[in-house]
C-alpha atoms as a PDB file:
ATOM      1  CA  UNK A   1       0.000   0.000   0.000  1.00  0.00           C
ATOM      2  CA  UNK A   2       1.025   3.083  -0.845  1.00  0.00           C
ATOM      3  CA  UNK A   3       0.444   6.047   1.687  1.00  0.00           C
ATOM      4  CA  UNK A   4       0.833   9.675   1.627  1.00  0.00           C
ATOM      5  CA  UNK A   5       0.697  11.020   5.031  1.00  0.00           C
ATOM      6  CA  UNK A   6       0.186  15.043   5.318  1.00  0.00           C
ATOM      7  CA  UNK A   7       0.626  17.296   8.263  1.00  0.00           C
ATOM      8  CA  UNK A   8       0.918  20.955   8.527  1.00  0.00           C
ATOM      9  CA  UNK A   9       4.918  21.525   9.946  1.00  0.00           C
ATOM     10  CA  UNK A  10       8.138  19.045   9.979  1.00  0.00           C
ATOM     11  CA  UNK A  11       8.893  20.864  13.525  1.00  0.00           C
ATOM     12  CA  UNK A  12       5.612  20.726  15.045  1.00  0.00           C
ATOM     13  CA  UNK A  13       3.650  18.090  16.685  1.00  0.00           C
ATOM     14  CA  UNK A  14       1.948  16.379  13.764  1.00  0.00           C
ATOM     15  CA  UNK A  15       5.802  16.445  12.076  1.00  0.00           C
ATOM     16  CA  UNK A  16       6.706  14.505  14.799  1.00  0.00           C
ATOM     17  CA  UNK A  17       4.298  12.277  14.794  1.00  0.00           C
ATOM     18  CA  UNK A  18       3.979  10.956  10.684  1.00  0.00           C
ATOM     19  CA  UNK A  19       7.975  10.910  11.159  1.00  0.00           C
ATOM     20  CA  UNK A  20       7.522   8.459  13.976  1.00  0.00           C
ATOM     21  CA  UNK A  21       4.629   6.353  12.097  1.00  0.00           C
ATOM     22  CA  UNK A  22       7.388   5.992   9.925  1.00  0.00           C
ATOM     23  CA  UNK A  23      10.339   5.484  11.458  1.00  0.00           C
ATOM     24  CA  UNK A  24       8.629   2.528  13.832  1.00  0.00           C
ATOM     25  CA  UNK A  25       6.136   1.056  11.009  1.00  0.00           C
ATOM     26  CA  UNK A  26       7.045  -2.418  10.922  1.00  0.00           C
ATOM     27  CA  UNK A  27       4.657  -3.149   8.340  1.00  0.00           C
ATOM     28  CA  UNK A  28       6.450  -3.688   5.083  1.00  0.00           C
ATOM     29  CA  UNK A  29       3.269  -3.542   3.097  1.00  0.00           C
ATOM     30  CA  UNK A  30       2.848   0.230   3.662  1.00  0.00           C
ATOM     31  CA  UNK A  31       5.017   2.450   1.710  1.00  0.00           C
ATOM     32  CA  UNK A  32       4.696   5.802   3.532  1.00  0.00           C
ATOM     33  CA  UNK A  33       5.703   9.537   2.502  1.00  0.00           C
ATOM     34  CA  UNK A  34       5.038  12.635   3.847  1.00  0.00           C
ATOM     35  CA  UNK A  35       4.643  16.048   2.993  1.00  0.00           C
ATOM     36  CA  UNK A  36       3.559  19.168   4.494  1.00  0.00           C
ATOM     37  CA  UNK A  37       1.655  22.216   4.021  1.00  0.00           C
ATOM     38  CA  UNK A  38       4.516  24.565   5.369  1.00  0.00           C
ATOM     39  CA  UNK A  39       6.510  22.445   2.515  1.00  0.00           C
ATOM     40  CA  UNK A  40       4.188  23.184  -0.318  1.00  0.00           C
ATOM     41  CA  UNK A  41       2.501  19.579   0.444  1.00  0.00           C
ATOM     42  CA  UNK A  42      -0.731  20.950  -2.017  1.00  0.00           C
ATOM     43  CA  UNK A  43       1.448  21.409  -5.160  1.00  0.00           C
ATOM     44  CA  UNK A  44       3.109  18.478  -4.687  1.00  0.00           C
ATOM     45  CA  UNK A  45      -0.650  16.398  -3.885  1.00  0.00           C
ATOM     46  CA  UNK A  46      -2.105  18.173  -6.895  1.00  0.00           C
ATOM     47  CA  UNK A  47       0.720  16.509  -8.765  1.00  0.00           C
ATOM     48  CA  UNK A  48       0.958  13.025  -7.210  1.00  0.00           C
ATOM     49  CA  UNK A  49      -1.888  12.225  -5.571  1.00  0.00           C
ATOM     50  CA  UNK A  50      -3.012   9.441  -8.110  1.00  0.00           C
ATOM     51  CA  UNK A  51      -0.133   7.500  -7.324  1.00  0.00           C
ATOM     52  CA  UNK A  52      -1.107   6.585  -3.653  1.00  0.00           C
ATOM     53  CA  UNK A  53      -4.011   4.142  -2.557  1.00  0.00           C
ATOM     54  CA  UNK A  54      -4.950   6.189   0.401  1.00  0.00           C
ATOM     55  CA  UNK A  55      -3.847   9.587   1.528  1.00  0.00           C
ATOM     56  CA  UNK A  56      -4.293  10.557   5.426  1.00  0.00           C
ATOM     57  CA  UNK A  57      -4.641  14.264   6.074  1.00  0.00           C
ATOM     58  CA  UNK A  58      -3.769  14.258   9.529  1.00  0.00           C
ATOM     59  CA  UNK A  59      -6.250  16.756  10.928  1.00  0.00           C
ATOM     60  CA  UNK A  60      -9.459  16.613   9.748  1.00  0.00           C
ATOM     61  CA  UNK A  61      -9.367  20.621   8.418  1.00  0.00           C
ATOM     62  CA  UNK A  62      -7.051  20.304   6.591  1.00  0.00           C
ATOM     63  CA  UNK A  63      -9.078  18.864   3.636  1.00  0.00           C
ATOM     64  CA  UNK A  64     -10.497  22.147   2.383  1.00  0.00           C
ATOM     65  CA  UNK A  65      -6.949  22.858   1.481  1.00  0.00           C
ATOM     66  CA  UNK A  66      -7.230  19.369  -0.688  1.00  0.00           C
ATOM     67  CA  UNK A  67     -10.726  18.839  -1.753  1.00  0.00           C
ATOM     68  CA  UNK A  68      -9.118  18.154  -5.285  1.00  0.00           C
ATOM     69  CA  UNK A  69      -8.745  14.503  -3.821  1.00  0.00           C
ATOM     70  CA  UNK A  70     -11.482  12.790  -3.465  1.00  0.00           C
ATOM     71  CA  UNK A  71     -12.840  12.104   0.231  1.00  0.00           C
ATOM     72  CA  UNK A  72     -13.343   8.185  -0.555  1.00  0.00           C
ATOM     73  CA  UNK A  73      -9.673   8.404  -0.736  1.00  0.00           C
ATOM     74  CA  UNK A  74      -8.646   9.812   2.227  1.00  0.00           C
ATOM     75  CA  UNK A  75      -8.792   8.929   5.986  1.00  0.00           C
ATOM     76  CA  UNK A  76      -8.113  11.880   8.143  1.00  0.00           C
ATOM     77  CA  UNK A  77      -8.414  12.434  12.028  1.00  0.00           C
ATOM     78  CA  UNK A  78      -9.710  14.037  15.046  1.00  0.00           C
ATOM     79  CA  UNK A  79      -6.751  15.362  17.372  1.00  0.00           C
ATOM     80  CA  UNK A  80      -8.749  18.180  19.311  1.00  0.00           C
ATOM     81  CA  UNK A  81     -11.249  19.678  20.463  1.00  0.00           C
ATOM     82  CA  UNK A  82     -10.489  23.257  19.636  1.00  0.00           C
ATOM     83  CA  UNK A  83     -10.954  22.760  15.881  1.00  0.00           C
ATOM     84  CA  UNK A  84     -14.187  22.609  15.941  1.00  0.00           C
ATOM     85  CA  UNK A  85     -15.872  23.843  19.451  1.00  0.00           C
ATOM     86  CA  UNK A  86     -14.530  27.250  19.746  1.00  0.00           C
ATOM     87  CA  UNK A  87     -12.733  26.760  22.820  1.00  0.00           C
ATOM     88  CA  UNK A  88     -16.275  26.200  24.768  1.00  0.00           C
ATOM     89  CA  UNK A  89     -15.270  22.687  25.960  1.00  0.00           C
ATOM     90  CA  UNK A  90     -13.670  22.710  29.661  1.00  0.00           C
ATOM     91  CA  UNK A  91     -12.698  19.109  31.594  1.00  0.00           C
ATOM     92  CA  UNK A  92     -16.093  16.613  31.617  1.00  0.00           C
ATOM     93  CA  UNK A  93     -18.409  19.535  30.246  1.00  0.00           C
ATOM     94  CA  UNK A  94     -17.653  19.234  26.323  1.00  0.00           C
ATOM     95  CA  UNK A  95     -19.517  20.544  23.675  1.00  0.00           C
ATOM     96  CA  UNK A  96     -20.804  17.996  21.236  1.00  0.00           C
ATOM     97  CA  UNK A  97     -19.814  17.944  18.016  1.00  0.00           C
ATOM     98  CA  UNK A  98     -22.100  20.120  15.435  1.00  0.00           C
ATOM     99  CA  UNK A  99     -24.209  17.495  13.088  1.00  0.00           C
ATOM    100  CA  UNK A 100     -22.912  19.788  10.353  1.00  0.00           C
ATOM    101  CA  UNK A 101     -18.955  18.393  11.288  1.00  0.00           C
ATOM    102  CA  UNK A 102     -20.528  14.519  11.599  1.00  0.00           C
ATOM    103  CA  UNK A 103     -22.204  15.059   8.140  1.00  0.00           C
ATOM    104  CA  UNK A 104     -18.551  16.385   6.813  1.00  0.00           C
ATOM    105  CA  UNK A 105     -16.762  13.548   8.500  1.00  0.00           C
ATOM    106  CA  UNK A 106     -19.035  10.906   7.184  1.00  0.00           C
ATOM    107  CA  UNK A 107     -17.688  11.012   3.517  1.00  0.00           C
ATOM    108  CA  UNK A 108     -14.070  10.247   4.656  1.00  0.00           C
ATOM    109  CA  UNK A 109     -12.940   6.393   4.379  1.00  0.00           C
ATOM    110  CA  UNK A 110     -12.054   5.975   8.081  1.00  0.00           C
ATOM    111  CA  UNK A 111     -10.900   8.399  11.064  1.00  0.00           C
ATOM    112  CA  UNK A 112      -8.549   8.472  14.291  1.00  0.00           C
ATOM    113  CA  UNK A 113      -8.819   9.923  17.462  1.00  0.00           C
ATOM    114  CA  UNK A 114      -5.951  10.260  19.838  1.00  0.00           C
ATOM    115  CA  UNK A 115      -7.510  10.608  23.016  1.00  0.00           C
ATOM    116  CA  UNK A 116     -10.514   8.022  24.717  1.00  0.00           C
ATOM    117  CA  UNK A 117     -12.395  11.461  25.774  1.00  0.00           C
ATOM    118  CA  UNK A 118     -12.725  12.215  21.749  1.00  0.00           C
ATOM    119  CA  UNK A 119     -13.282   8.433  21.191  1.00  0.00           C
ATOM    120  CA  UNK A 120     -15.775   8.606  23.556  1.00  0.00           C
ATOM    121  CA  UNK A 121     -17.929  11.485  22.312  1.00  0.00           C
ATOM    122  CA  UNK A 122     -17.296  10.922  18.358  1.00  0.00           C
ATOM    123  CA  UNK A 123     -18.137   7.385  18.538  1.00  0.00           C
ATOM    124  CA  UNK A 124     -21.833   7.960  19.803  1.00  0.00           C
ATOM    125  CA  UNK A 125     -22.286   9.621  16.083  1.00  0.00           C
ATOM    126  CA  UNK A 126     -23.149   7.638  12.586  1.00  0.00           C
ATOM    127  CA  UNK A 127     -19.400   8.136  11.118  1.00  0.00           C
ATOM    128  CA  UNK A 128     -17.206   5.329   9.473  1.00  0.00           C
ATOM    129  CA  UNK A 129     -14.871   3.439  11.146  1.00  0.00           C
ATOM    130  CA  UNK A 130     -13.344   5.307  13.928  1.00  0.00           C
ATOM    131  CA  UNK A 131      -9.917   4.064  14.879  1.00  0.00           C
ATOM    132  CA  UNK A 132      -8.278   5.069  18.587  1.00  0.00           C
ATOM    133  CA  UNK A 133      -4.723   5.944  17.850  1.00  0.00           C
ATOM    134  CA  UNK A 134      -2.760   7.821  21.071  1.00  0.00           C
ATOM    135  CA  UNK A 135      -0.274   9.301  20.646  1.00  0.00           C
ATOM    136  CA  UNK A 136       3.252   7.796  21.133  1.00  0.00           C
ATOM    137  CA  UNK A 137       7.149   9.301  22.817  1.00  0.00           C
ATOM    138  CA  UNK A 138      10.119   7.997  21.933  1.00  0.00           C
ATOM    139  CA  UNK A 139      11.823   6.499  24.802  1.00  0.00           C
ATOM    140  CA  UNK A 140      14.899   5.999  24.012  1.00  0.00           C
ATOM    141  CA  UNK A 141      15.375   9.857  23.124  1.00  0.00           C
ATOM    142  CA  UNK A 142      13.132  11.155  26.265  1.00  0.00           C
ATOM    143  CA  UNK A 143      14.413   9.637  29.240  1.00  0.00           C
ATOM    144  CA  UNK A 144      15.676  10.697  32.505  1.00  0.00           C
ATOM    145  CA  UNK A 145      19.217  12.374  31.514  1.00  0.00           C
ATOM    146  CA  UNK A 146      19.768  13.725  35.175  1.00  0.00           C
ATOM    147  CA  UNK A 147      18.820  13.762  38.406  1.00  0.00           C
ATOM    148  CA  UNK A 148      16.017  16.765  39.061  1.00  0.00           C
ATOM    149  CA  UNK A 149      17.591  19.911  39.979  1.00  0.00           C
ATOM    150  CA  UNK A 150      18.004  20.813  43.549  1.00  0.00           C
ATOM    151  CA  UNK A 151      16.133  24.528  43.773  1.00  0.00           C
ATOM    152  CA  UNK A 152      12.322  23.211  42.840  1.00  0.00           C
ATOM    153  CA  UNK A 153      11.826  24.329  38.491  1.00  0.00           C
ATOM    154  CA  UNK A 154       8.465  23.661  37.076  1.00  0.00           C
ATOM    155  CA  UNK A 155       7.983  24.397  33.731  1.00  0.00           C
ATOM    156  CA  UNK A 156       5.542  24.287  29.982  1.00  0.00           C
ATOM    157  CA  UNK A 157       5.806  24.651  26.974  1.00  0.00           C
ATOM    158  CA  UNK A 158       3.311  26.865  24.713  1.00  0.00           C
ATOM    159  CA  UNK A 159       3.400  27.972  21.466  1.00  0.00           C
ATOM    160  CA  UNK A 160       3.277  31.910  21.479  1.00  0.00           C
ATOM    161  CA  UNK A 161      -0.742  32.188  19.502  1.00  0.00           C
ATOM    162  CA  UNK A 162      -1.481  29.844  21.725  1.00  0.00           C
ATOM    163  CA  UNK A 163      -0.257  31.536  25.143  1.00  0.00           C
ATOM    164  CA  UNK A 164      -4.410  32.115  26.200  1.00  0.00           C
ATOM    165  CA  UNK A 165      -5.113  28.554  25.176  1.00  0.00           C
ATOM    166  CA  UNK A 166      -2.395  27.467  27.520  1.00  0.00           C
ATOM    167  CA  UNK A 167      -3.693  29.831  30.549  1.00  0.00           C
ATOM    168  CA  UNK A 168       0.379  30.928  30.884  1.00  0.00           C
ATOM    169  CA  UNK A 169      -1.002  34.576  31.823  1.00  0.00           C
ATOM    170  CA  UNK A 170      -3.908  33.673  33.131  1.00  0.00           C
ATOM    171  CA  UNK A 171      -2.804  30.820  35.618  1.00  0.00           C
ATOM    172  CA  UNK A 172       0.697  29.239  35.087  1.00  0.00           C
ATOM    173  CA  UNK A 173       2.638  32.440  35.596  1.00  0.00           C
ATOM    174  CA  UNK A 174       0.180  33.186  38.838  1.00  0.00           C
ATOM    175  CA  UNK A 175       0.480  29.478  40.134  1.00  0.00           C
ATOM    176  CA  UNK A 176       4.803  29.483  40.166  1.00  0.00           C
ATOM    177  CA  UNK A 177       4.014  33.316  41.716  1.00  0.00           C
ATOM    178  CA  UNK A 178       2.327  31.838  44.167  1.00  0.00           C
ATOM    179  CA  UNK A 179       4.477  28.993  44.876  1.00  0.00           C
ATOM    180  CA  UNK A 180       7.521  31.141  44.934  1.00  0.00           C
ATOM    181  CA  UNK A 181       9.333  28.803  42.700  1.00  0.00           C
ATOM    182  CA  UNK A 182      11.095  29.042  39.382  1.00  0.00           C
ATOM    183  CA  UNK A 183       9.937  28.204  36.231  1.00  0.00           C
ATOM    184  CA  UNK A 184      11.007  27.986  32.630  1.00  0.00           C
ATOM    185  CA  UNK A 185       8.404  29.032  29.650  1.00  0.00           C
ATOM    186  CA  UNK A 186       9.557  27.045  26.150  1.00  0.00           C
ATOM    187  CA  UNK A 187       8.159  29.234  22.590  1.00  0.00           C
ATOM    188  CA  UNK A 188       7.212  26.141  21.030  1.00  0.00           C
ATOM    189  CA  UNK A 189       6.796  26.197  17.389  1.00  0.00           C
ATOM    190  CA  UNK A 190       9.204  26.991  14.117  1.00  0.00           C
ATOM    191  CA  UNK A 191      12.241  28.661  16.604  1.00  0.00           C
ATOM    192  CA  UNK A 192      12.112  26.483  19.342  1.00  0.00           C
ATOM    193  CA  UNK A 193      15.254  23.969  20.811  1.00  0.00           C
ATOM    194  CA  UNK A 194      15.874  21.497  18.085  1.00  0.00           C
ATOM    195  CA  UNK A 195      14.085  18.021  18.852  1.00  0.00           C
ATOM    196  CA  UNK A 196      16.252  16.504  20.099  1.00  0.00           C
ATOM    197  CA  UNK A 197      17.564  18.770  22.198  1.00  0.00           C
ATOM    198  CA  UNK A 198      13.667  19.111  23.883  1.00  0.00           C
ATOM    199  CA  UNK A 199      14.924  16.319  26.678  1.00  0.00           C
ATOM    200  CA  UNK A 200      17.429  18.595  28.084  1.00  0.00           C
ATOM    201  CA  UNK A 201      14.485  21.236  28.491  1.00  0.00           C
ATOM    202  CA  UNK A 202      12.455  18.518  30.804  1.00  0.00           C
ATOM    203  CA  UNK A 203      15.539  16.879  32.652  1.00  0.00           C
ATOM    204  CA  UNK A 204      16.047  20.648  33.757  1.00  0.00           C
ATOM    205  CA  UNK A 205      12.565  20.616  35.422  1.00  0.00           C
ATOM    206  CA  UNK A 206      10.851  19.048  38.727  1.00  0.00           C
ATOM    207  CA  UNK A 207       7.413  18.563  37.098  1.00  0.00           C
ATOM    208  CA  UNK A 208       6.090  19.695  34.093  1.00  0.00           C
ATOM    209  CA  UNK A 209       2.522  21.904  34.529  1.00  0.00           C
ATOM    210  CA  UNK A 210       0.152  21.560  31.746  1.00  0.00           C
ATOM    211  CA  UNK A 211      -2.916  24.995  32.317  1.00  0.00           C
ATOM    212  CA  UNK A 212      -4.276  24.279  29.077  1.00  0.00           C
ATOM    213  CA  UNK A 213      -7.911  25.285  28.808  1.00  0.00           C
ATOM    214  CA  UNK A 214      -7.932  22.024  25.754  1.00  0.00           C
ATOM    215  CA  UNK A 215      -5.984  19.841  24.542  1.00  0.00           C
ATOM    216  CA  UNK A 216      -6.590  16.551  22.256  1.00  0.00           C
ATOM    217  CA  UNK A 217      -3.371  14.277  23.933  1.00  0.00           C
ATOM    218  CA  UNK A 218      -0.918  16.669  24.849  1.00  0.00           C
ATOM    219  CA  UNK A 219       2.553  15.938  23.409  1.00  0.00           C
ATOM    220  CA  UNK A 220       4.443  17.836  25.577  1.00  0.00           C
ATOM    221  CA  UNK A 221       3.448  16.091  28.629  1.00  0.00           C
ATOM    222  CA  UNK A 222       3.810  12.255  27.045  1.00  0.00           C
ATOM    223  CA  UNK A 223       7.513  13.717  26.622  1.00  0.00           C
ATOM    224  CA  UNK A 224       7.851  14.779  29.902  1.00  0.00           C
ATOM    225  CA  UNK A 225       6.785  12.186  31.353  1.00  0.00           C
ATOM    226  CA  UNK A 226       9.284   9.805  29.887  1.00  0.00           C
ATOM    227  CA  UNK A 227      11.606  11.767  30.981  1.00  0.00           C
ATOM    228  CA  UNK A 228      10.784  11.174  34.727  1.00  0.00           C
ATOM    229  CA  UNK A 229       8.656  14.145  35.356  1.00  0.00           C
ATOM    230  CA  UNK A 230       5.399  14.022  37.133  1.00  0.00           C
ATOM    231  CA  UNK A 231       2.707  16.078  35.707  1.00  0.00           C
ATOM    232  CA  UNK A 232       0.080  18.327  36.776  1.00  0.00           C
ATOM    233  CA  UNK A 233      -2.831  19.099  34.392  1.00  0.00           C
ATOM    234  CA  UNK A 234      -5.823  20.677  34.564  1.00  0.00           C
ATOM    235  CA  UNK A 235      -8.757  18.181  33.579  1.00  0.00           C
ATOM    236  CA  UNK A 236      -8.051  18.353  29.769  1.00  0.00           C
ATOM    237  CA  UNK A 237      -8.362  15.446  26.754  1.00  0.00           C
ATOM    238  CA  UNK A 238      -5.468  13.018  27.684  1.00  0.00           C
ATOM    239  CA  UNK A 239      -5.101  13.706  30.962  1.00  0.00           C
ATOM    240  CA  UNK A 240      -6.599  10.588  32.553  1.00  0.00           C
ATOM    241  CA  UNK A 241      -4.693   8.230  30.545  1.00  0.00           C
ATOM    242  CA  UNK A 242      -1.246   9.718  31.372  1.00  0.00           C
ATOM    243  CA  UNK A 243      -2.195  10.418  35.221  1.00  0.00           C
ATOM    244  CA  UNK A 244      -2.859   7.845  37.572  1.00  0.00           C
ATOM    245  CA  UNK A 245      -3.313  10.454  40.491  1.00  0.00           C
ATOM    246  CA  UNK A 246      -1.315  10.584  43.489  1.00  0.00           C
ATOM    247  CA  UNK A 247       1.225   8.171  41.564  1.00  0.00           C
ATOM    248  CA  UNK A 248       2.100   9.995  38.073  1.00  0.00           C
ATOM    249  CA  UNK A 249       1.341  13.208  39.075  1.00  0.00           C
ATOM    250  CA  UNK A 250      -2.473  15.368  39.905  1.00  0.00           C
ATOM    251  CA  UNK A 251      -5.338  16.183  37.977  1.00  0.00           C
ATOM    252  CA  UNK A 252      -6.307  20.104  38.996  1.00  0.00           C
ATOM    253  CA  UNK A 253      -8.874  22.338  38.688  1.00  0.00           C
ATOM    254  CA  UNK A 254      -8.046  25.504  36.379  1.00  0.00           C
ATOM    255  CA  UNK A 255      -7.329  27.730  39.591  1.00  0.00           C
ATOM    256  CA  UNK A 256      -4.367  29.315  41.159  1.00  0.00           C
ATOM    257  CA  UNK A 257      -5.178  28.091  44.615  1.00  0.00           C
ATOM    258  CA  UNK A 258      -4.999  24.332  43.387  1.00  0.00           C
ATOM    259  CA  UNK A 259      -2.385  24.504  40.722  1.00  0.00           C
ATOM    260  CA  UNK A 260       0.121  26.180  43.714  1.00  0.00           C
ATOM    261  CA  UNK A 261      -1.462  23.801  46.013  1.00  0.00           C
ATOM    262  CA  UNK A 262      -0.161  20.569  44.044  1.00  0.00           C
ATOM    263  CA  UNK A 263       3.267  22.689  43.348  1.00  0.00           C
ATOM    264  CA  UNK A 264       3.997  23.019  47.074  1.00  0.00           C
ATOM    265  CA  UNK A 265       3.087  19.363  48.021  1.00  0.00           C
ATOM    266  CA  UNK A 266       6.267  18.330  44.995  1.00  0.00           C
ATOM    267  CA  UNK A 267       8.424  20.981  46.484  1.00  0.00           C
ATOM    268  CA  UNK A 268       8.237  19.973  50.186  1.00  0.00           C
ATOM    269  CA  UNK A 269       8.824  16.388  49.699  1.00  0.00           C
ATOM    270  CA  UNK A 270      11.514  15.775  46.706  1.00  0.00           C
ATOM    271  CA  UNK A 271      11.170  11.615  47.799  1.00  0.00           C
ATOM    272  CA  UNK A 272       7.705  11.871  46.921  1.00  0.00           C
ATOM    273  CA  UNK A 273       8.589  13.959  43.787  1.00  0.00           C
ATOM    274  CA  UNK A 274      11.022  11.550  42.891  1.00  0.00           C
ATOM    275  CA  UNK A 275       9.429   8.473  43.317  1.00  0.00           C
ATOM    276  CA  UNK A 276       6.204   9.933  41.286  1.00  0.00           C
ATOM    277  CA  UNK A 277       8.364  10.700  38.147  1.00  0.00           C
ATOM    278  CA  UNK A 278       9.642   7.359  38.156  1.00  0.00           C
ATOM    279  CA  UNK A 279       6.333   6.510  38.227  1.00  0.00           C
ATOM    280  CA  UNK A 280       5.235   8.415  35.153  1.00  0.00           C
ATOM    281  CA  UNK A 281       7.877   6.978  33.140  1.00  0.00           C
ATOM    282  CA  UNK A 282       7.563   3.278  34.166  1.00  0.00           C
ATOM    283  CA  UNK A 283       4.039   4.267  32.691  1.00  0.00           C
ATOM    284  CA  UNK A 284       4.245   6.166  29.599  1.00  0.00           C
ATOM    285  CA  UNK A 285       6.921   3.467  28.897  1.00  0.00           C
ATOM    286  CA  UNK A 286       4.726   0.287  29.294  1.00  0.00           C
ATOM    287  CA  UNK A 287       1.869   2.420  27.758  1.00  0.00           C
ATOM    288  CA  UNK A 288       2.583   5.007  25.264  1.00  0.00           C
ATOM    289  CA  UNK A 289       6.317   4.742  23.845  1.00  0.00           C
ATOM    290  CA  UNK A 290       6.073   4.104  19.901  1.00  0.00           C
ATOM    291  CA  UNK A 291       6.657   0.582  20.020  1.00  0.00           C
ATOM    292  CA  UNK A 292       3.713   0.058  22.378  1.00  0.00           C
ATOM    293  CA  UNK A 293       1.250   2.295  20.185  1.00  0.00           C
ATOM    294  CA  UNK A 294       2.254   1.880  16.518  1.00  0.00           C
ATOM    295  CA  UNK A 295      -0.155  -1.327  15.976  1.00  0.00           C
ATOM    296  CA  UNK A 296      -3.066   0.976  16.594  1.00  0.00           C
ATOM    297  CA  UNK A 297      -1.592   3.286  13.812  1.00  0.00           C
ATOM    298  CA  UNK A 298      -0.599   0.342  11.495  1.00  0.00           C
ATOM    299  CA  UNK A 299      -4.211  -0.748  12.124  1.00  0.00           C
ATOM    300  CA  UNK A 300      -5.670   2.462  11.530  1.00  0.00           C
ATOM    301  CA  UNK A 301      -4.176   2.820   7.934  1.00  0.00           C
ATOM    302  CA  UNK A 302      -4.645  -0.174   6.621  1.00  0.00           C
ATOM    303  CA  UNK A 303      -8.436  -0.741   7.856  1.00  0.00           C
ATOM    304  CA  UNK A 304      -7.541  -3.430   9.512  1.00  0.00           C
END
């Protein structure tokens, strides 16, 4: 099978993640390339497009920049909320999904979700097959480089349109305030660290603090994770399959009181800190590194 896989940036998350389909496919029947829309991915689809049995668009929008392929062609998928409910969804009280996206959807040959929360809503619609596909780390380049730093760092990482989305303003700046801690703020996007030099960014931190107001299955905290950090997260898409809580790190509410709360309970007890990042990466690495995810993918794009 031939497969064109298209995401929107090489350095962003959906780069990441078609370069890891392919690197740990270890199907030999699927022939996979990738292009991207950063990359001038629609010139080159307008071109070649014929040449593949399917093509996967890896967010569902992205098809009105392709709707010169036809959508029996294509399987495409469902990686967050904020795509398509304006931001309205907060922890257990999500929007559903307008009949006017499930009637879009329907046409397409099959779709993943990352996250059970999405599963879990899309699937109670008429759509075609629906595929759960989380989202996977690399282990062997996220991993616990050093011990965690003595003077208590928490940090995130936000992209800088999406600094409201991620609260850092609003409540992650307030919350380390409050705590009286330091903390580190990474621009992700086109001029962030080089990928492989993100693990030095989370080795450098205690915990990693995710304020988002949504997420789909955030990637920054899978990598964070398997680098021995605990995580705290507000109740967002993802969060309850990375955090076992107590264990791997907390589940908070999107305040200042509980965010600091959780941050001073680390910071006074660095055994407890310690032993709940070793925690987190015992479990992203038994649950989430590529090897242990890619036959959902594999299965995904064949239709298996």
């Amino acid at each position: 099978m031939k497969l064109l896989i298209v995401g929107d940036s090489r350095r962003w998350a959906f780069g990441h993640i078609s370069t890891s389909i392919k690197r740990f496919n270890q199907d030999n029947s699927i022939d996979i390339t990738i292009i991207y829309t950063k990359e001038d991915a629609v010139e080159i689809a307008k071109v070649t497009w014929r040449k593949y049995d399917i093509i996967f668009l890896m967010e569902w929008n992205l098809y009105k920049l392709f709707d010169f392929i036809p959508k029996n062609k294509i399987i495409t998928g469902i990686h967050s909320f904020c795509t398509w409910d304006f931001n309205l969804s907060k922890g257990e009280k999500v929007l559903q999904p307008p009949e006017s996206l499930i009637d879009y959807l329907g046409d397409f040959l099959r779709i993943n979700i990352i996250s059970k929360r999405l599963l879990n809503l899309f699937s109670k619609h008429d759509l075609p097959d629906i595929y759960y596909t989380p989202n996977g780390v690399d282990c062997d380049l996220f991993y616990p480089k050093i011990d965690m730093p003595n003077k208590f760092v928490a940090g995130i990482i936000a992209q800088p349109f999406k600094k409201r989305l991620k609260s850092i303003d609003q409540t992650f700046i307030p919350s380390m305030e409050k705590s009286q801690i330091d903390y580190k703020i990474l621009s992700g996007g086109e001029s962030t660290l080089p990928y492989e030099d993100m693990p030095d960014f989370y080795n450098s931190l205690n915990c990693y603090v995710c304020t988002s107001r949504s997420e789909g299955f955030s990637m920054s905290s899978l990598e964070a994770g398997a680098c021995g950090r605990p995580l705290i997260s507000t109740d967002v898409s993802g969060t309850e399959e990375m955090i076992i809580p107590g264990k791997t790190g907390f589940i908070v509410d999107q305040t200042v009181e509980d965010i600091s709360d959780k941050i001073d309970i680390l910071k006074n007890d660095v055994e407890k800190c310690k032993f709940m990042g070793d925690t987190m990466r015992k479990h992203i690495v038994e649950n989430y590194s590529w090897q242990k995810v890619i036959p959902y993918w594999t299965s995904f794009l064949k239709g298996d």
